[in-house]
N, C-alpha and C. Protein backbone atom coordinates (compact mmCIF):
# COMPACT_ATOMS: atom_id res chain seq x y z
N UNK A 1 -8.57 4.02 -0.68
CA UNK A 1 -7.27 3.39 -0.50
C UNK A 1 -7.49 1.93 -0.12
N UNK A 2 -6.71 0.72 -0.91
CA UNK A 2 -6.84 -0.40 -0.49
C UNK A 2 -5.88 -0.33 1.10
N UNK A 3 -6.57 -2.16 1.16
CA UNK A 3 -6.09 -2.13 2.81
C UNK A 3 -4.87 -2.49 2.97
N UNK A 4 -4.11 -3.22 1.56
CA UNK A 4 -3.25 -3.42 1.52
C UNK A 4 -2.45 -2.20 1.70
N UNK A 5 -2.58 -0.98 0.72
CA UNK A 5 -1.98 0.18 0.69
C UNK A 5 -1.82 0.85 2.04
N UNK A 6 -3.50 0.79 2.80
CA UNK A 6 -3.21 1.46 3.84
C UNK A 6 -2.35 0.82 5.58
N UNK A 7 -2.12 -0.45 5.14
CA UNK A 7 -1.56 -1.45 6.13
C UNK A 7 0.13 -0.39 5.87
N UNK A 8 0.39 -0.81 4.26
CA UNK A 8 1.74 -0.34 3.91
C UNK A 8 1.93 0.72 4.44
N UNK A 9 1.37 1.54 4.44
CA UNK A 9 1.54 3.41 4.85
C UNK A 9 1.64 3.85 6.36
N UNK A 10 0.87 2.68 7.05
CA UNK A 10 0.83 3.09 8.37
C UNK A 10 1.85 2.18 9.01
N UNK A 11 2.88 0.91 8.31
CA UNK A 11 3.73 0.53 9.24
C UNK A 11 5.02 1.72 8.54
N UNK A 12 5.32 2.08 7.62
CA UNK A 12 5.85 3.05 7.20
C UNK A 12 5.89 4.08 8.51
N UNK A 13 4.43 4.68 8.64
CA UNK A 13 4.40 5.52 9.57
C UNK A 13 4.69 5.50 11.15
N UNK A 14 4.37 4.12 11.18
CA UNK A 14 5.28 3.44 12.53
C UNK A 14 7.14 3.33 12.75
N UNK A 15 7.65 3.45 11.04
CA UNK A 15 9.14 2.97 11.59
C UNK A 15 9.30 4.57 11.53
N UNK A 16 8.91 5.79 10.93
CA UNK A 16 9.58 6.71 10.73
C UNK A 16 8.98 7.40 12.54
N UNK A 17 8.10 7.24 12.70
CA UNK A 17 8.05 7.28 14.48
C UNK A 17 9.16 7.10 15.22
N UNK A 18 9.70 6.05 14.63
CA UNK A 18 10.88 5.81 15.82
C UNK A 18 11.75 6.83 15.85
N UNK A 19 12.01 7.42 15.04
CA UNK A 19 12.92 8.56 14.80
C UNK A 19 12.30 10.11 14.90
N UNK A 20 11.11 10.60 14.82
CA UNK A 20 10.29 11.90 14.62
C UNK A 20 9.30 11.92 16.15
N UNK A 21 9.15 10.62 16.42
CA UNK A 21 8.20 11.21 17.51
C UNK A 21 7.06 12.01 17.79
N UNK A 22 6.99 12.50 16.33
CA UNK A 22 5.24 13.29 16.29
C UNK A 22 5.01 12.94 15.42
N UNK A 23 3.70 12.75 15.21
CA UNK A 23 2.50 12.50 14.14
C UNK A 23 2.29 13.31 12.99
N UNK A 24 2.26 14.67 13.26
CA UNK A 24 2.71 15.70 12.16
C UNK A 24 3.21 15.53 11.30
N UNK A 25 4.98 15.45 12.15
CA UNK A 25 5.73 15.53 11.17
C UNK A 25 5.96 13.83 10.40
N UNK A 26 5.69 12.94 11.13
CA UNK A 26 5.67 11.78 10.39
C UNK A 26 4.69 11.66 9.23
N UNK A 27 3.41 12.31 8.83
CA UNK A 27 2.24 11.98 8.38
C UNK A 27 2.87 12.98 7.37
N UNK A 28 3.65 14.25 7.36
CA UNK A 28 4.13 15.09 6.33
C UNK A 28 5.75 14.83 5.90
N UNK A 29 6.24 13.81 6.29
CA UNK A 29 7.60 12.92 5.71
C UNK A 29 6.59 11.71 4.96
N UNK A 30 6.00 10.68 5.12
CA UNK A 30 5.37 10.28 4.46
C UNK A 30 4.33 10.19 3.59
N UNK A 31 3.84 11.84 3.61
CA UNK A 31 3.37 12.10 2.43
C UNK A 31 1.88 11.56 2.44
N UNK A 32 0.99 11.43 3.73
CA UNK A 32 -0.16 10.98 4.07
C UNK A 32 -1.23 12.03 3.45
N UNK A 33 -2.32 12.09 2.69
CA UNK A 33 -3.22 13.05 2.81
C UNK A 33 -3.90 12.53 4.22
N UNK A 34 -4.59 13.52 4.02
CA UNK A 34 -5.99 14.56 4.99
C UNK A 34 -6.75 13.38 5.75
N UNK A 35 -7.43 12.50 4.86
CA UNK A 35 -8.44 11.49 5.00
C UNK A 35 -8.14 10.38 6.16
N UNK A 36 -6.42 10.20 5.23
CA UNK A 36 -5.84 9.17 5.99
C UNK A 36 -4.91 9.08 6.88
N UNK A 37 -5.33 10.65 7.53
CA UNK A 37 -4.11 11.04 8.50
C UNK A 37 -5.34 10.76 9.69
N UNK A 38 -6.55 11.67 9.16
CA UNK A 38 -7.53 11.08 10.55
C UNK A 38 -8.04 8.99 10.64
N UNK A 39 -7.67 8.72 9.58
CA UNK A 39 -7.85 7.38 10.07
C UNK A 39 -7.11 6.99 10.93
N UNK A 40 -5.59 7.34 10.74
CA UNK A 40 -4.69 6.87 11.45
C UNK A 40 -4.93 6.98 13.03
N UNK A 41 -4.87 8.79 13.31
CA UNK A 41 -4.84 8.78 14.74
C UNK A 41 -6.03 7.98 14.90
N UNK A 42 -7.06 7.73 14.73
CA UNK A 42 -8.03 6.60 15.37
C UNK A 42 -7.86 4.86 15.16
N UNK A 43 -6.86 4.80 14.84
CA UNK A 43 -5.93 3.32 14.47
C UNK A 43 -5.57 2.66 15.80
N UNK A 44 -6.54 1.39 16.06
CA UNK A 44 -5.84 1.46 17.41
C UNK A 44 -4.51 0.66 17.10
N UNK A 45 -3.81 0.14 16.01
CA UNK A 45 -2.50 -0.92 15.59
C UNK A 45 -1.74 0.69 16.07
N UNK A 46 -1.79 1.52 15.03
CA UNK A 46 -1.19 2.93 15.06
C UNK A 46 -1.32 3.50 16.61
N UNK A 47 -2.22 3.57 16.83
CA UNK A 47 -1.99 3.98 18.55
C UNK A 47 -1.14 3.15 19.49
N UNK A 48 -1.26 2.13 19.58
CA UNK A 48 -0.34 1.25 20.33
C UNK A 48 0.94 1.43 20.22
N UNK A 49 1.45 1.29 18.68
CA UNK A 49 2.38 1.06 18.37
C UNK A 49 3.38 2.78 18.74
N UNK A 50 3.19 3.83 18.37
CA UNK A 50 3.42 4.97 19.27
C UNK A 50 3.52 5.21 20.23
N UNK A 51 2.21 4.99 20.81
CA UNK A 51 3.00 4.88 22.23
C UNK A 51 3.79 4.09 23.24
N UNK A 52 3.82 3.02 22.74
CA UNK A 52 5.03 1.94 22.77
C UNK A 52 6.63 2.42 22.61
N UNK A 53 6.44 3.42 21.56
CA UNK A 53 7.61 3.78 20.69
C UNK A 53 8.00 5.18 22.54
N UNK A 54 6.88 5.57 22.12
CA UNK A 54 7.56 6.51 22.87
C UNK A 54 7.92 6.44 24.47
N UNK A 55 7.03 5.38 25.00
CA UNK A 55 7.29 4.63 26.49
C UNK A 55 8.91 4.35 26.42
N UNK A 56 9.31 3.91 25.03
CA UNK A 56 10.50 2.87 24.77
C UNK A 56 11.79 4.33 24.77
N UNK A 57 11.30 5.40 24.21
CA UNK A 57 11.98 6.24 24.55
C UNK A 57 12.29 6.97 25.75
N UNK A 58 11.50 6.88 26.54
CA UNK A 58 11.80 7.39 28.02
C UNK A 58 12.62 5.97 29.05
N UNK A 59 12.70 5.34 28.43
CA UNK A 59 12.35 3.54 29.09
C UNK A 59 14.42 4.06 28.41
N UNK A 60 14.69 4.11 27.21
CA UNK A 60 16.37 4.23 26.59
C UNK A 60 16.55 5.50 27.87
N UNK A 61 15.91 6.99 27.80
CA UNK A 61 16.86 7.48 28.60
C UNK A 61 17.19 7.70 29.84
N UNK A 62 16.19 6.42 30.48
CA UNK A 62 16.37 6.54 32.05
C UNK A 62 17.62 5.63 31.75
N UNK A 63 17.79 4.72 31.10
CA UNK A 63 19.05 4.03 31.32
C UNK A 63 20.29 4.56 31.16
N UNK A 64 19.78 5.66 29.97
CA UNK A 64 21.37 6.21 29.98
C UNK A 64 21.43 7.25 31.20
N UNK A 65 20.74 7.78 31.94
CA UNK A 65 20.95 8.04 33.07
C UNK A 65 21.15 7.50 34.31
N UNK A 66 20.98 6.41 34.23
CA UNK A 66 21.44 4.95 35.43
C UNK A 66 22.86 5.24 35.23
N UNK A 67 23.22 4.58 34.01
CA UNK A 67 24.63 4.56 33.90
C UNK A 67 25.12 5.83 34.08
N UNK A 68 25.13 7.05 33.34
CA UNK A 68 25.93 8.04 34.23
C UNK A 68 25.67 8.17 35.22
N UNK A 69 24.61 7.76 36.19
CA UNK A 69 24.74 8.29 37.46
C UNK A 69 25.73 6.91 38.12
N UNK A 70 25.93 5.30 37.84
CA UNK A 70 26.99 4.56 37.60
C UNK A 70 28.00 5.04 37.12
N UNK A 71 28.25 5.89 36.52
CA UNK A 71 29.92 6.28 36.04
C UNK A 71 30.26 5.20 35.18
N UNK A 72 28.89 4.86 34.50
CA UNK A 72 29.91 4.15 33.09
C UNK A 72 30.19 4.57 31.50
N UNK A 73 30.27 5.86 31.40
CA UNK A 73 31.02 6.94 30.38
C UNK A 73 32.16 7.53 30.91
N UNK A 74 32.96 6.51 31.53
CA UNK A 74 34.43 7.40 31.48
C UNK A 74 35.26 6.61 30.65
N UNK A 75 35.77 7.54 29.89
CA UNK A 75 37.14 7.26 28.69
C UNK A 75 37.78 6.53 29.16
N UNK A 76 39.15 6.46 27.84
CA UNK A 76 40.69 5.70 28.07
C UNK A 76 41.16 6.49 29.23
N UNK A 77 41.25 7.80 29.31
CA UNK A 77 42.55 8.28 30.38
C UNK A 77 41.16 8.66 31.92
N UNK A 78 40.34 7.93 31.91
CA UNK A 78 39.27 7.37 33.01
C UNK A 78 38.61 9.40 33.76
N UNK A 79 38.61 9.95 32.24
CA UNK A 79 37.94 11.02 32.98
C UNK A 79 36.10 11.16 32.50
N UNK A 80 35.75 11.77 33.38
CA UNK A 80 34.62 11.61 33.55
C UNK A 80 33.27 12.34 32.25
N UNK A 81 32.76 11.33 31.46
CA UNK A 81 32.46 11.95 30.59
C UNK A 81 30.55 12.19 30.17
N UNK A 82 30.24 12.48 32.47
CA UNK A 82 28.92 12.51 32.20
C UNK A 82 28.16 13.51 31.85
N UNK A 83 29.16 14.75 32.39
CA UNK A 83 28.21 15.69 31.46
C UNK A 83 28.26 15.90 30.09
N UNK A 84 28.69 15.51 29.29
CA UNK A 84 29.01 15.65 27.87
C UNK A 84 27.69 14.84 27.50
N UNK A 85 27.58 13.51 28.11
CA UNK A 85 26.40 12.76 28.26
C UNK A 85 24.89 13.52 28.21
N UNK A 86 25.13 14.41 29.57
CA UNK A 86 23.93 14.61 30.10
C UNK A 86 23.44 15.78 28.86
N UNK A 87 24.01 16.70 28.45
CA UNK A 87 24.05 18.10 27.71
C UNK A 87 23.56 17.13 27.16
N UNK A 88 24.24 16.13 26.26
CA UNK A 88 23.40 15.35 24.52
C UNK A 88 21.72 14.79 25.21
N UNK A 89 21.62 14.61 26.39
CA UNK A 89 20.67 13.65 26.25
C UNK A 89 19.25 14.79 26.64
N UNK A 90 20.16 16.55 27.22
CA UNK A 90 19.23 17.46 27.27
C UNK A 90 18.79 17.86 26.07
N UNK A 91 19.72 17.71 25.14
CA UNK A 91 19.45 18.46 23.51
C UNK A 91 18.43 17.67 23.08
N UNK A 92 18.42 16.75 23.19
CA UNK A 92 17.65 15.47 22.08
C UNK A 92 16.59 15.66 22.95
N UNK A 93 16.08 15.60 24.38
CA UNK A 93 14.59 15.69 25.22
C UNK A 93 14.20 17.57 24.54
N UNK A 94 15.07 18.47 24.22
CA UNK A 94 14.33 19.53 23.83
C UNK A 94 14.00 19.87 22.84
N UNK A 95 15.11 18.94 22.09
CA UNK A 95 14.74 18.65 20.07
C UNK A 95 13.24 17.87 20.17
N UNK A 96 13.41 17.07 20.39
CA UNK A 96 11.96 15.92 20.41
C UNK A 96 10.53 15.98 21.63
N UNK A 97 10.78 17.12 22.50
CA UNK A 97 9.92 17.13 23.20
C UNK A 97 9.32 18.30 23.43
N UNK A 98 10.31 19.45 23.68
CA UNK A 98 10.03 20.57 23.76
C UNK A 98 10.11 21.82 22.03
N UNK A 99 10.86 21.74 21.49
CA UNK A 99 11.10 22.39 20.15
C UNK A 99 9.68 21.58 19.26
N UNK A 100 9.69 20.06 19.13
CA UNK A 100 8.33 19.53 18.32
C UNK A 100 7.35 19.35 19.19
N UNK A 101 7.23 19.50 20.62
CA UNK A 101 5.96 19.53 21.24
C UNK A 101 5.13 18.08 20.95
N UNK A 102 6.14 17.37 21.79
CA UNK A 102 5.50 16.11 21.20
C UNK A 102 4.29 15.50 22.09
N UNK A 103 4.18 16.34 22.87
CA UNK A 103 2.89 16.29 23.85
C UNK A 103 1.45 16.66 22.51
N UNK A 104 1.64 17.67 22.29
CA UNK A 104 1.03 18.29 21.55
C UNK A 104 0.96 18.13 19.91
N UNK A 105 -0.17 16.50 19.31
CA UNK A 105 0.40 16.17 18.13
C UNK A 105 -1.43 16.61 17.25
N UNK A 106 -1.30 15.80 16.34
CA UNK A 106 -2.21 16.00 15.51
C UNK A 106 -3.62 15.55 16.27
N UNK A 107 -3.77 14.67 16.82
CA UNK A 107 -4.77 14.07 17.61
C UNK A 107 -5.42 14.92 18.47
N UNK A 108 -5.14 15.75 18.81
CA UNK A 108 -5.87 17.08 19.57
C UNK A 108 -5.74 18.15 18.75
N UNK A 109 -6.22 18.23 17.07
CA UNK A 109 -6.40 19.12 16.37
C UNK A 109 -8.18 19.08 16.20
N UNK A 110 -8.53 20.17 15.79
CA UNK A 110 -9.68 20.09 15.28
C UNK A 110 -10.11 20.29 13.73
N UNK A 111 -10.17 19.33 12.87
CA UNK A 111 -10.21 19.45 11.65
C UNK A 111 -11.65 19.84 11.39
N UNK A 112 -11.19 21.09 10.02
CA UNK A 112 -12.34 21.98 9.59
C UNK A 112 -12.15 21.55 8.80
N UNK A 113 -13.72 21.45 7.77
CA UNK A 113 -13.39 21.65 5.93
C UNK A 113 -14.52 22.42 5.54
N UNK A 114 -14.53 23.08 4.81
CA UNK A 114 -15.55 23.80 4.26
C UNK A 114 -16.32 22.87 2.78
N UNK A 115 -17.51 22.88 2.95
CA UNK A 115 -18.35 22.30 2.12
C UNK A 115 -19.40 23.43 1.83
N UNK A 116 -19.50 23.59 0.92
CA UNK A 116 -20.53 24.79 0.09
C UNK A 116 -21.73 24.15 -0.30
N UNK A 117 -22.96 24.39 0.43
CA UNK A 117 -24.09 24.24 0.63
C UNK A 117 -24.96 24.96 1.20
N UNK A 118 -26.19 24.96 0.89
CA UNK A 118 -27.37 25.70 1.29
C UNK A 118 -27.80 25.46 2.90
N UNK A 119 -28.09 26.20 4.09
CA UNK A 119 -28.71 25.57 5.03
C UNK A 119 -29.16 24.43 5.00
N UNK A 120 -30.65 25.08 4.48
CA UNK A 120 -31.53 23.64 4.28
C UNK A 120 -30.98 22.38 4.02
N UNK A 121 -30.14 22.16 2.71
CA UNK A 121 -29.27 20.85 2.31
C UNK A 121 -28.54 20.65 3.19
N UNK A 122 -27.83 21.44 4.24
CA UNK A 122 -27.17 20.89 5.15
C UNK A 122 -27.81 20.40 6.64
N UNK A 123 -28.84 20.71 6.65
CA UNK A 123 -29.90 20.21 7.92
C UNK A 123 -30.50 19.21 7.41
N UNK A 124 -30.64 18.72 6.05
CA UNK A 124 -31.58 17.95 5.60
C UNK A 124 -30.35 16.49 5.84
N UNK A 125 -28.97 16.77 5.82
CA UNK A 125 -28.23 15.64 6.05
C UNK A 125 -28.87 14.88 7.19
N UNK A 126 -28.42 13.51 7.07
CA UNK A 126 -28.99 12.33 8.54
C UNK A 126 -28.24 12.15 9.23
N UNK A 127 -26.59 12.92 8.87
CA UNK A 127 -25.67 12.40 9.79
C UNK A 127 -25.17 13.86 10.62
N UNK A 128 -26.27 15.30 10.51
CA UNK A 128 -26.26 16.39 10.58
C UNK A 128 -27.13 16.71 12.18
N UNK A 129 -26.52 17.60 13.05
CA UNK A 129 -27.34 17.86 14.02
C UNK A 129 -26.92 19.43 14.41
N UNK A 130 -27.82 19.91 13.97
CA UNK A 130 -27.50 21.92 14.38
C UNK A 130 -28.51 22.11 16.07
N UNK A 131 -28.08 22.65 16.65
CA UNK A 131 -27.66 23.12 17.98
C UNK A 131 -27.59 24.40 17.62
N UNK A 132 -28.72 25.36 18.21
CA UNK A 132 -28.39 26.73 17.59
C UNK A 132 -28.32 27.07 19.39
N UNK A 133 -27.49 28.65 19.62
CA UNK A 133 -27.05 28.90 20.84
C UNK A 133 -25.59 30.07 20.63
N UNK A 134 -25.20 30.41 22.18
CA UNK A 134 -24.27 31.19 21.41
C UNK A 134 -22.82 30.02 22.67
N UNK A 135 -22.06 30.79 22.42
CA UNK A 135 -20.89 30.43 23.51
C UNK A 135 -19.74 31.83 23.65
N UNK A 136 -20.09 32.02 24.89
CA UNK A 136 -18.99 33.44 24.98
C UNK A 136 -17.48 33.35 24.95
N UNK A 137 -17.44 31.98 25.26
CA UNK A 137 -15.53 31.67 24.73
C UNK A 137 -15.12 31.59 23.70
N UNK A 138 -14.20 31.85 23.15
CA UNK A 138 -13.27 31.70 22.15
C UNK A 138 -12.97 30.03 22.32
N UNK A 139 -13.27 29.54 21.18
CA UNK A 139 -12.84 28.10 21.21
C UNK A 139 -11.64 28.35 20.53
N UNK A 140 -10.27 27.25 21.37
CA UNK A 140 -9.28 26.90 21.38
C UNK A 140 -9.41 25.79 21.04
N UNK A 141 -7.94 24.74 21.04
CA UNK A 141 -7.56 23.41 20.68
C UNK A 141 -7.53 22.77 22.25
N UNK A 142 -8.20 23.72 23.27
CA UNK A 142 -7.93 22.46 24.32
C UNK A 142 -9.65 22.96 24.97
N UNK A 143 -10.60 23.27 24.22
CA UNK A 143 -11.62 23.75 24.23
C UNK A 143 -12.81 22.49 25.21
N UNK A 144 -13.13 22.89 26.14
CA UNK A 144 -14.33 21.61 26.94
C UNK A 144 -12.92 20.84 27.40
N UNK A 145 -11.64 20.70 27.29
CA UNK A 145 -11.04 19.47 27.72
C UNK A 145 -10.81 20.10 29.99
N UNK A 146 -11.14 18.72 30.53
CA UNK A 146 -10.90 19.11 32.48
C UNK A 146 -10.19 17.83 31.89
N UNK A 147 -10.32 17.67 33.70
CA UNK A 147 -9.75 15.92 33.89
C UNK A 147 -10.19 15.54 33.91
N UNK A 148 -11.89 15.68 34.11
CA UNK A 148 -12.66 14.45 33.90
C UNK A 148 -13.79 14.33 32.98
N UNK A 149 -13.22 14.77 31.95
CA UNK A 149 -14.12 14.80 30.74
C UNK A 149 -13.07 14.84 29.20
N UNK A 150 -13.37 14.07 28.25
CA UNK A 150 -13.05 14.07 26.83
C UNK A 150 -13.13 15.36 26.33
N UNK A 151 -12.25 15.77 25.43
CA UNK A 151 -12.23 17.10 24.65
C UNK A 151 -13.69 17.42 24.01
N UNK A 152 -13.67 18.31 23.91
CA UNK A 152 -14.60 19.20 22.65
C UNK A 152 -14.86 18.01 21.82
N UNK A 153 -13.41 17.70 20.80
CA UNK A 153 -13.62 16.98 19.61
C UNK A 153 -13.61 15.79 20.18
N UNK A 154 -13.16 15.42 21.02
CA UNK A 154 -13.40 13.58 21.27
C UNK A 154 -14.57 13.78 21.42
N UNK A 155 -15.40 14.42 22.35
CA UNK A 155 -17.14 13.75 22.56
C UNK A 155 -17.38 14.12 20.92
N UNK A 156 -17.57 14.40 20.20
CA UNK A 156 -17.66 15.15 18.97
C UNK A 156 -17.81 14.10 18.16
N UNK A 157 -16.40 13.63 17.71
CA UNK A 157 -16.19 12.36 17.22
C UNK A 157 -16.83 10.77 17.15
N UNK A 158 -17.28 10.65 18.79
CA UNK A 158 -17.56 9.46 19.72
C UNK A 158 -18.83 9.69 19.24
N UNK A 159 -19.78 11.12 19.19
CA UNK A 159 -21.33 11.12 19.24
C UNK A 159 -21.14 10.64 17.65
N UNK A 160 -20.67 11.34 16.80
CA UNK A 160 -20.38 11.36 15.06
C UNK A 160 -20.30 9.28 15.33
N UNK A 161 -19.50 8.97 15.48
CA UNK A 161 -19.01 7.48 15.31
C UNK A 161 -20.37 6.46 15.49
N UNK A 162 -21.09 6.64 17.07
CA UNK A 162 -22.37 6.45 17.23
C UNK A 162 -23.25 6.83 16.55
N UNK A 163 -23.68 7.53 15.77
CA UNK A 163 -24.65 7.91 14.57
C UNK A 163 -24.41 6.80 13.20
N UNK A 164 -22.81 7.01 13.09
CA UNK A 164 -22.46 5.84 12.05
C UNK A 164 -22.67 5.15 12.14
N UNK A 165 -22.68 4.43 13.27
CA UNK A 165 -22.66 2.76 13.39
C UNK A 165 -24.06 2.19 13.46
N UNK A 166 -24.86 3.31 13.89
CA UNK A 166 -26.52 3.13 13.96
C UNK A 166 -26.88 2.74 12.67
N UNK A 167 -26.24 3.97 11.79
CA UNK A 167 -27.60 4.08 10.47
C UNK A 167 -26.21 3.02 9.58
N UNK A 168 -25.30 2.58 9.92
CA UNK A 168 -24.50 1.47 9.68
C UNK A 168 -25.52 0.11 9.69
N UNK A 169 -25.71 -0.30 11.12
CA UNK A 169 -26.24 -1.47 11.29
C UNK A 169 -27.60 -1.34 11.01
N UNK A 170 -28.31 0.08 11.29
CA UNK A 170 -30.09 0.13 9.96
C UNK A 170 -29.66 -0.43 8.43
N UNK A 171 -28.70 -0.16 8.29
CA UNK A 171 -28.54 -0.45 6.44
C UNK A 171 -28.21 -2.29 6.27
N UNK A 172 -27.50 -2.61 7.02
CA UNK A 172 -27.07 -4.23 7.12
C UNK A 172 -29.02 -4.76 7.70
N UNK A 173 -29.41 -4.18 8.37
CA UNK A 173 -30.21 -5.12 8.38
C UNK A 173 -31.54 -4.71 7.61
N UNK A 174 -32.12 -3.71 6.72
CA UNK A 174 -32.39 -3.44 5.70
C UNK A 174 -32.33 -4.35 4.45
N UNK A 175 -30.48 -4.63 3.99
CA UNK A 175 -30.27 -5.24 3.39
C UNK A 175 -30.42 -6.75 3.29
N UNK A 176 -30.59 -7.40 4.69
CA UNK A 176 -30.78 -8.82 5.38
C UNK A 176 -32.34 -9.14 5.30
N UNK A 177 -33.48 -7.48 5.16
CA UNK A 177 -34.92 -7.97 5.28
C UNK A 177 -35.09 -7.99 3.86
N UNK A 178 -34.25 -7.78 2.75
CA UNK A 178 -34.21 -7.76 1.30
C UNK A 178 -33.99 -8.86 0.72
N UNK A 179 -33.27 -9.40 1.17
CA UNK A 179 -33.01 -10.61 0.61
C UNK A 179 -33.71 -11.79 1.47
């Protein structure tokens, strides 16, 4: 995907945020594949910009709770119209927070893919590290995560990223003793 394309797709994916509030379902309204759904959550433009969005949403409904707790939703004939208020502003925190679990988005998934290969060819990879062992837990989606440690898949990722960037900068300067 050009960068142009992928600039386009991810402010796309930023305005339909304002309205969906999860990553999911924004990345499956816009029609994102696989590849470029994990680029995204590691986007830091895309990260910012989310959680901005969603600061900005708690940031709208403390205000509209200032004001009803001000009494400034009362009608023409001056009756009081905060709970009508409050019910809409419970629906929309259980539509968008609790019903889509917006705590709970794509970014703490663990993406599998199956690739069909031989052991050997798959140990023989450089960007490959087998760890043989057992583990008596059932791994979950909140698997290795305390408070004071990165998930399962974040250290996962972070070690994966560090391998890249190694045999990244072996190849740039490879290419620099070539010429």
């Amino acid at each position: 995907m050009e960068l142009a394309d992928y600039e386009e797709l991810r402010a796309k994916c930023i305005e339909s945020f304002k309205i969906l509030y999860k990553d999911s379902l924004v990345f499956d309204y816009n029609e994102v594949p696989k590849d470029v759904r994990i680029r995204l959550l590691d986007d830091p433009i895309y990260l910012a910009k989310t959680k901005a969005l969603k600061a900005g949403l708690f940031i709208e409904q403390l205000d509209i709770l200032n004001n009803v707790l001000a009494g400034s939703y009362q009608g023409e004939k001056q009756t009081d119209q905060s709970g009508v208020i409050l019910k809409a502003l419970e629906l929309k925190n259980k539509l968008l927070l609790e019903d889509l679990n917006v705590t709970k988005d794509e970014s703490n998934a663990l993406n599998v893919t199956y690739v069909a290969m031989t052991r050997e060819d798959f140990e023989a990879l450089e960007t490959v590290e087998v760890s043989e062992g057992g583990n008596s837990v059932e791994l979950g989606a909140d698997f290795g995560v305390s408070e004071d440690n990165d998930s399962f898949e974040a250290r996962l990722k972070a070690k994966t990223k560090e391998k890249m960037d190694k045999l990244r900068d072996e190849e740039e300067q490879n290419k620099e003793k070539a010429e």
